[in-house]
PDB file of N, CA and C in Angstrom:
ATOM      1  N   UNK A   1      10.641  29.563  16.538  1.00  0.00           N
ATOM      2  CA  UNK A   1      10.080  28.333  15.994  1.00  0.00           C
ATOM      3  C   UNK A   1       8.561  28.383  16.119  1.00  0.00           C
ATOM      4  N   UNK A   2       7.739  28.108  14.657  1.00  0.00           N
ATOM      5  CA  UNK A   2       6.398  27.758  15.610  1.00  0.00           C
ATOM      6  C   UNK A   2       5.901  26.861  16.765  1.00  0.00           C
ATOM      7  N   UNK A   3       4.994  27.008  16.824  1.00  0.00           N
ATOM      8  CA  UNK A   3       3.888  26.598  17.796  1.00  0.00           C
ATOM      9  C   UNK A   3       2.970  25.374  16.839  1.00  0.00           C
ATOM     10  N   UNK A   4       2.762  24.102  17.303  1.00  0.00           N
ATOM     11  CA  UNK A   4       1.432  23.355  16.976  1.00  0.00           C
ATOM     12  C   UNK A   4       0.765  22.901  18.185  1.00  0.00           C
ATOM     13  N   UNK A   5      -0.735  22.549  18.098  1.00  0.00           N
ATOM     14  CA  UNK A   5      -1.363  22.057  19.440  1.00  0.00           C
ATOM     15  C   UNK A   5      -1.460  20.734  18.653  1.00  0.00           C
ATOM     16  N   UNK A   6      -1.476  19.549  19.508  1.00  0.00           N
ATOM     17  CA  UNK A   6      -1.834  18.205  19.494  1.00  0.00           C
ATOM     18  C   UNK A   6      -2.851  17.959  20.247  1.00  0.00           C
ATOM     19  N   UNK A   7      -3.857  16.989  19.434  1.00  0.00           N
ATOM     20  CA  UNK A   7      -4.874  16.772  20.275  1.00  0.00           C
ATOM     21  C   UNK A   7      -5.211  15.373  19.315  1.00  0.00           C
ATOM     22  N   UNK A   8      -5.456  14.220  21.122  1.00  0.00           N
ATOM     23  CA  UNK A   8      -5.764  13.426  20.847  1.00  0.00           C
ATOM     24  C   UNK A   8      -7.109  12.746  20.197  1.00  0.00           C
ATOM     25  N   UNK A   9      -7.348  12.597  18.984  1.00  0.00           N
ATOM     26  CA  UNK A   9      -8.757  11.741  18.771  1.00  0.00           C
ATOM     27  C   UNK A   9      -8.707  10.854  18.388  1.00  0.00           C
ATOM     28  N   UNK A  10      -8.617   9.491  18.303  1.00  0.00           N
ATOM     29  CA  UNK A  10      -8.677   8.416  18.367  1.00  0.00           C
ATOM     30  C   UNK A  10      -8.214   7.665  19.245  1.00  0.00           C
ATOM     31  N   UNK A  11      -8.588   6.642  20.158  1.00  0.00           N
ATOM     32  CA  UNK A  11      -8.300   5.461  21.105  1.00  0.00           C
ATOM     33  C   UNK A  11      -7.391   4.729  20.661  1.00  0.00           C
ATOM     34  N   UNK A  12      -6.164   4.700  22.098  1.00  0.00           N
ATOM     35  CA  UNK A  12      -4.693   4.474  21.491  1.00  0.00           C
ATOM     36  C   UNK A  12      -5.177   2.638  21.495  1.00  0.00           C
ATOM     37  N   UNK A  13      -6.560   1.922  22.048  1.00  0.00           N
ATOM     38  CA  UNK A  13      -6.592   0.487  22.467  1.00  0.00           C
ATOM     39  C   UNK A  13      -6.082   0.068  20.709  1.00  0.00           C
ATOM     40  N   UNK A  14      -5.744  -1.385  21.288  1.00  0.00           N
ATOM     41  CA  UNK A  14      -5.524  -2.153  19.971  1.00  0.00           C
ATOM     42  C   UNK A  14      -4.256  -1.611  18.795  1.00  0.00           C
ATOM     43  N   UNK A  15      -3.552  -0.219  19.414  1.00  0.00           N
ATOM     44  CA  UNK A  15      -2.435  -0.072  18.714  1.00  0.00           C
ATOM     45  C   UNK A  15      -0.681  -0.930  19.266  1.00  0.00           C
ATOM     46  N   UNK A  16       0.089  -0.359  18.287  1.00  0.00           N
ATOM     47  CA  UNK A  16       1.334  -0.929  18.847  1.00  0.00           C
ATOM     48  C   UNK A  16       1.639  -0.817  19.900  1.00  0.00           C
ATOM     49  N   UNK A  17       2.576  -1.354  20.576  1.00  0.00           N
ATOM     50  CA  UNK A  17       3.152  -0.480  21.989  1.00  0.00           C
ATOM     51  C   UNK A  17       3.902   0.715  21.131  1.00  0.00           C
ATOM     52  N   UNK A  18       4.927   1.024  19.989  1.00  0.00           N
ATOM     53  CA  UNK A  18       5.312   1.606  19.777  1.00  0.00           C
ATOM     54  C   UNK A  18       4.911   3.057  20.069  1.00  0.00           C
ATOM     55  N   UNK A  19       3.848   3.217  19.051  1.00  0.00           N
ATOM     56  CA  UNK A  19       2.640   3.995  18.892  1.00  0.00           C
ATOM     57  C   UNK A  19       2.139   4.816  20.356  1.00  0.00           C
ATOM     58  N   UNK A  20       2.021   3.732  21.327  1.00  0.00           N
ATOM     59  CA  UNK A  20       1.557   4.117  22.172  1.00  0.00           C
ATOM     60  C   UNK A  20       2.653   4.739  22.998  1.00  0.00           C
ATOM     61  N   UNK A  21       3.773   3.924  22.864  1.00  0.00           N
ATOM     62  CA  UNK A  21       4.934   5.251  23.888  1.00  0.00           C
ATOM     63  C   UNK A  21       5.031   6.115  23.198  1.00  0.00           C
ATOM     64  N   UNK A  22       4.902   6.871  21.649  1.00  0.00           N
ATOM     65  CA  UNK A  22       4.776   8.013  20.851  1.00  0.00           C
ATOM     66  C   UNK A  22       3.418   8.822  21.815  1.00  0.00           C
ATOM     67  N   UNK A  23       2.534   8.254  21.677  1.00  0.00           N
ATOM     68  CA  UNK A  23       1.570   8.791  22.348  1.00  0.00           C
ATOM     69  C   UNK A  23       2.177   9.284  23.570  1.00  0.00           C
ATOM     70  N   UNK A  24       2.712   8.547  24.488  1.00  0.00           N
ATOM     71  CA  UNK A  24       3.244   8.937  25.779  1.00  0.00           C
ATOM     72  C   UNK A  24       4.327  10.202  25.556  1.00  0.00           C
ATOM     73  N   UNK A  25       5.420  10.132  24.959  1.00  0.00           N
ATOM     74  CA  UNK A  25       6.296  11.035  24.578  1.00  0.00           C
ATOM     75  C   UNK A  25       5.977  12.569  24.370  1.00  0.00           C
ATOM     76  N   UNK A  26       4.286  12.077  23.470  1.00  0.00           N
ATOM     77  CA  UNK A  26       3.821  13.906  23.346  1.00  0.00           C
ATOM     78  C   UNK A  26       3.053  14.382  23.899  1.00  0.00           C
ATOM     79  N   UNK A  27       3.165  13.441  25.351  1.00  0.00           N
ATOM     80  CA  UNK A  27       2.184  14.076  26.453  1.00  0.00           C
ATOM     81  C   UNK A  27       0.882  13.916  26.343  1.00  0.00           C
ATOM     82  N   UNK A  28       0.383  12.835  25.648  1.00  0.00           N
ATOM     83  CA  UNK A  28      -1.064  12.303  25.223  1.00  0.00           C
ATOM     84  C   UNK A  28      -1.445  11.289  25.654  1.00  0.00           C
ATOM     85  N   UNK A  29      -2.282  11.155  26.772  1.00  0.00           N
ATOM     86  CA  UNK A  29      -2.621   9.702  28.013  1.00  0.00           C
ATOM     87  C   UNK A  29      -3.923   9.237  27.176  1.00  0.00           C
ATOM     88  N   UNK A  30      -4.976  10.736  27.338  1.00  0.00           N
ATOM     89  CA  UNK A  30      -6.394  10.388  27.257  1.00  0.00           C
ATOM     90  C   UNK A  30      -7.036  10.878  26.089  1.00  0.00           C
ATOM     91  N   UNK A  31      -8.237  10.575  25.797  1.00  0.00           N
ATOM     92  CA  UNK A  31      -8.740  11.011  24.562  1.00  0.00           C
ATOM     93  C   UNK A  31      -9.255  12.142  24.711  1.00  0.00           C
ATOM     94  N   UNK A  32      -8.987  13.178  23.698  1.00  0.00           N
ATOM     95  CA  UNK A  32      -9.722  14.533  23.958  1.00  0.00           C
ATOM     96  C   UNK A  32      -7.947  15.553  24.159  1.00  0.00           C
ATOM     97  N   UNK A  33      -7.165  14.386  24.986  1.00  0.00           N
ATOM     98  CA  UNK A  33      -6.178  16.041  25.392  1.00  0.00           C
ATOM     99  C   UNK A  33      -5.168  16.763  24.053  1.00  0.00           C
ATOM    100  N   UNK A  34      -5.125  17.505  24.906  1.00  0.00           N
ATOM    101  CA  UNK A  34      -3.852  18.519  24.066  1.00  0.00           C
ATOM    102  C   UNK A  34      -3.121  19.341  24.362  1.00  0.00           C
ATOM    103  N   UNK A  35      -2.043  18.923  24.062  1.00  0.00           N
ATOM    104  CA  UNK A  35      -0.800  19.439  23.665  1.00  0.00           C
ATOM    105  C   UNK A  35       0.032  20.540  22.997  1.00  0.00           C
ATOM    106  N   UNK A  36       0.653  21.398  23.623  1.00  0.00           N
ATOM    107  CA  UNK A  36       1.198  22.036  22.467  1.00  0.00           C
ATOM    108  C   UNK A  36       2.898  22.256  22.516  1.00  0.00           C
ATOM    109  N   UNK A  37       3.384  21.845  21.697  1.00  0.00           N
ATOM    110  CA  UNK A  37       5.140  21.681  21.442  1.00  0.00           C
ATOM    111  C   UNK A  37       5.342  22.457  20.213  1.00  0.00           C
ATOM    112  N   UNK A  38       6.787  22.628  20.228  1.00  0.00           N
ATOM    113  CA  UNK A  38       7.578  23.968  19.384  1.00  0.00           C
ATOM    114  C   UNK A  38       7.525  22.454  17.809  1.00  0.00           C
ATOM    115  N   UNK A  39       7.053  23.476  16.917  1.00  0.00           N
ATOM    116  CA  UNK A  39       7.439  22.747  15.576  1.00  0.00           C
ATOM    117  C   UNK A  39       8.613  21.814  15.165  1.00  0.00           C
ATOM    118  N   UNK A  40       9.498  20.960  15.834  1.00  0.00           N
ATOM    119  CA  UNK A  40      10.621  20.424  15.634  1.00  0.00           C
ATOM    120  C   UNK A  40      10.652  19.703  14.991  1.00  0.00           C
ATOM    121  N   UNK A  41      11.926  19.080  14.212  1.00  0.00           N
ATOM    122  CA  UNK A  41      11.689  17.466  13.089  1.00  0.00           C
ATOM    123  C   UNK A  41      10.958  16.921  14.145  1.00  0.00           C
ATOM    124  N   UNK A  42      11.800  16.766  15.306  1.00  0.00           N
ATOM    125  CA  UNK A  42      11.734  15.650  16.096  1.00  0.00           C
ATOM    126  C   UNK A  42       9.953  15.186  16.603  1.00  0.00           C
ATOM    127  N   UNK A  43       9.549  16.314  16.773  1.00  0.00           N
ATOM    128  CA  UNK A  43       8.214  16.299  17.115  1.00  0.00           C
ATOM    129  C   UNK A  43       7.392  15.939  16.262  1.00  0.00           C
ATOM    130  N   UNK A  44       7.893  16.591  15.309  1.00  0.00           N
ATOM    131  CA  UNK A  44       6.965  16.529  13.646  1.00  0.00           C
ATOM    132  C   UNK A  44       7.469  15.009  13.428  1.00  0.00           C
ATOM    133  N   UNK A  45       7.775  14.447  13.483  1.00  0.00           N
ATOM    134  CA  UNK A  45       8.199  12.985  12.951  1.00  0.00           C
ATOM    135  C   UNK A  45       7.247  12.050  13.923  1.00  0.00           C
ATOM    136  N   UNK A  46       6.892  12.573  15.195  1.00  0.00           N
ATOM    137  CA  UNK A  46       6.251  11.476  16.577  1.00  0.00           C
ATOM    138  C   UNK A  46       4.931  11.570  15.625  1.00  0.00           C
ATOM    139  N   UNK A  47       4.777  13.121  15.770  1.00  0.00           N
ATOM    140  CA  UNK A  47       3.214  13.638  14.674  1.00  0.00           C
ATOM    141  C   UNK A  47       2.781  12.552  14.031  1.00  0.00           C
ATOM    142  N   UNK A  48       3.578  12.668  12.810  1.00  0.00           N
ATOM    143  CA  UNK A  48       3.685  11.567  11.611  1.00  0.00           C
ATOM    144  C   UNK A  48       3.814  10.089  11.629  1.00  0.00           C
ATOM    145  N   UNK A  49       4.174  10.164  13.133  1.00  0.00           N
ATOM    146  CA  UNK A  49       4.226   8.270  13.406  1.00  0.00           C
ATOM    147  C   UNK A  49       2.966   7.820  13.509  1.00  0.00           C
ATOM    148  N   UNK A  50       2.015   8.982  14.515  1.00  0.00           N
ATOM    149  CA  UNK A  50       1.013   8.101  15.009  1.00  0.00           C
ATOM    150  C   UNK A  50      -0.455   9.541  14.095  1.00  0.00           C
ATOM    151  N   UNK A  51      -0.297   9.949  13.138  1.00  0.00           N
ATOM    152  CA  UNK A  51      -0.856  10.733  12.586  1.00  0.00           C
ATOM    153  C   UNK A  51      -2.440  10.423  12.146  1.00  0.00           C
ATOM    154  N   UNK A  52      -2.484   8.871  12.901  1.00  0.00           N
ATOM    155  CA  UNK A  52      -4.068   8.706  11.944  1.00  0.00           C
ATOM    156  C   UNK A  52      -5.003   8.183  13.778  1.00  0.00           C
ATOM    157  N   UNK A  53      -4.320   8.912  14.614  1.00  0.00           N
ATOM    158  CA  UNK A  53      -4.718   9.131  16.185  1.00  0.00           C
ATOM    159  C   UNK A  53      -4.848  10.224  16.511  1.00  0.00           C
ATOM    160  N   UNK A  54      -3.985  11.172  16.164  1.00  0.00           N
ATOM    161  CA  UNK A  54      -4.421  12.636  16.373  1.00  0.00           C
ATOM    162  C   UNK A  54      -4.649  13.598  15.513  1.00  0.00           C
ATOM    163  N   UNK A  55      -5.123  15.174  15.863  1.00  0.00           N
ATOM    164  CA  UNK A  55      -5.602  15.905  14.913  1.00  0.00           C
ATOM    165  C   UNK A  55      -3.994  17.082  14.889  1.00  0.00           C
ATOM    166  N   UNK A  56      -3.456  17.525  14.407  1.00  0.00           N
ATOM    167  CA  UNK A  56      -2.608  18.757  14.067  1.00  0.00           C
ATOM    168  C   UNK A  56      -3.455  20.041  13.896  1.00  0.00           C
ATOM    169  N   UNK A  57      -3.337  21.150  14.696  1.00  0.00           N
ATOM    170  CA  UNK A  57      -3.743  22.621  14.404  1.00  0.00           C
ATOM    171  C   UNK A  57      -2.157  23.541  14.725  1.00  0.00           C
ATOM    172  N   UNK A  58      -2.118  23.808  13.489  1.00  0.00           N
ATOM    173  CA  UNK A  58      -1.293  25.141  13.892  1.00  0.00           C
ATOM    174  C   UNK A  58      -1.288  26.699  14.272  1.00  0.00           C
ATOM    175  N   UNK A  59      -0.384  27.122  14.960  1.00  0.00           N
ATOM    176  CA  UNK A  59      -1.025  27.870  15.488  1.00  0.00           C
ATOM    177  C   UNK A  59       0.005  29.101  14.986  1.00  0.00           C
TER     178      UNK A  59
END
């Protein structure tokens, strides 16, 4: 399976709680970190939930 890194840029303040336990789920507290998880729907779908907070690089 591939590889993507997640990395947080944008400030989770003023979002849903939803959003923000997505944030929590992919291992993303603070601004700046990153992540990297196996390409899955499942992952790829958290991606896509909160997609206009973080950046996607594949690797």
């Amino acid at each position: 399976m591939a590889k993507i890194i997640v990395k947080q840029v944008r400030s989770r303040i003023r979002c849903p709680k939803d959003q923000k336990r997505t944030l929590d789920a992919l291992g993303l507290k603070k601004m700046n970190a990153t992540v990297e998880h196996e390409a899955t729907p499942q992952i790829l779908g958290m991606v896509a939930k909160v997609h206009h907070l973080v950046e996607v690089i594949k690797k």
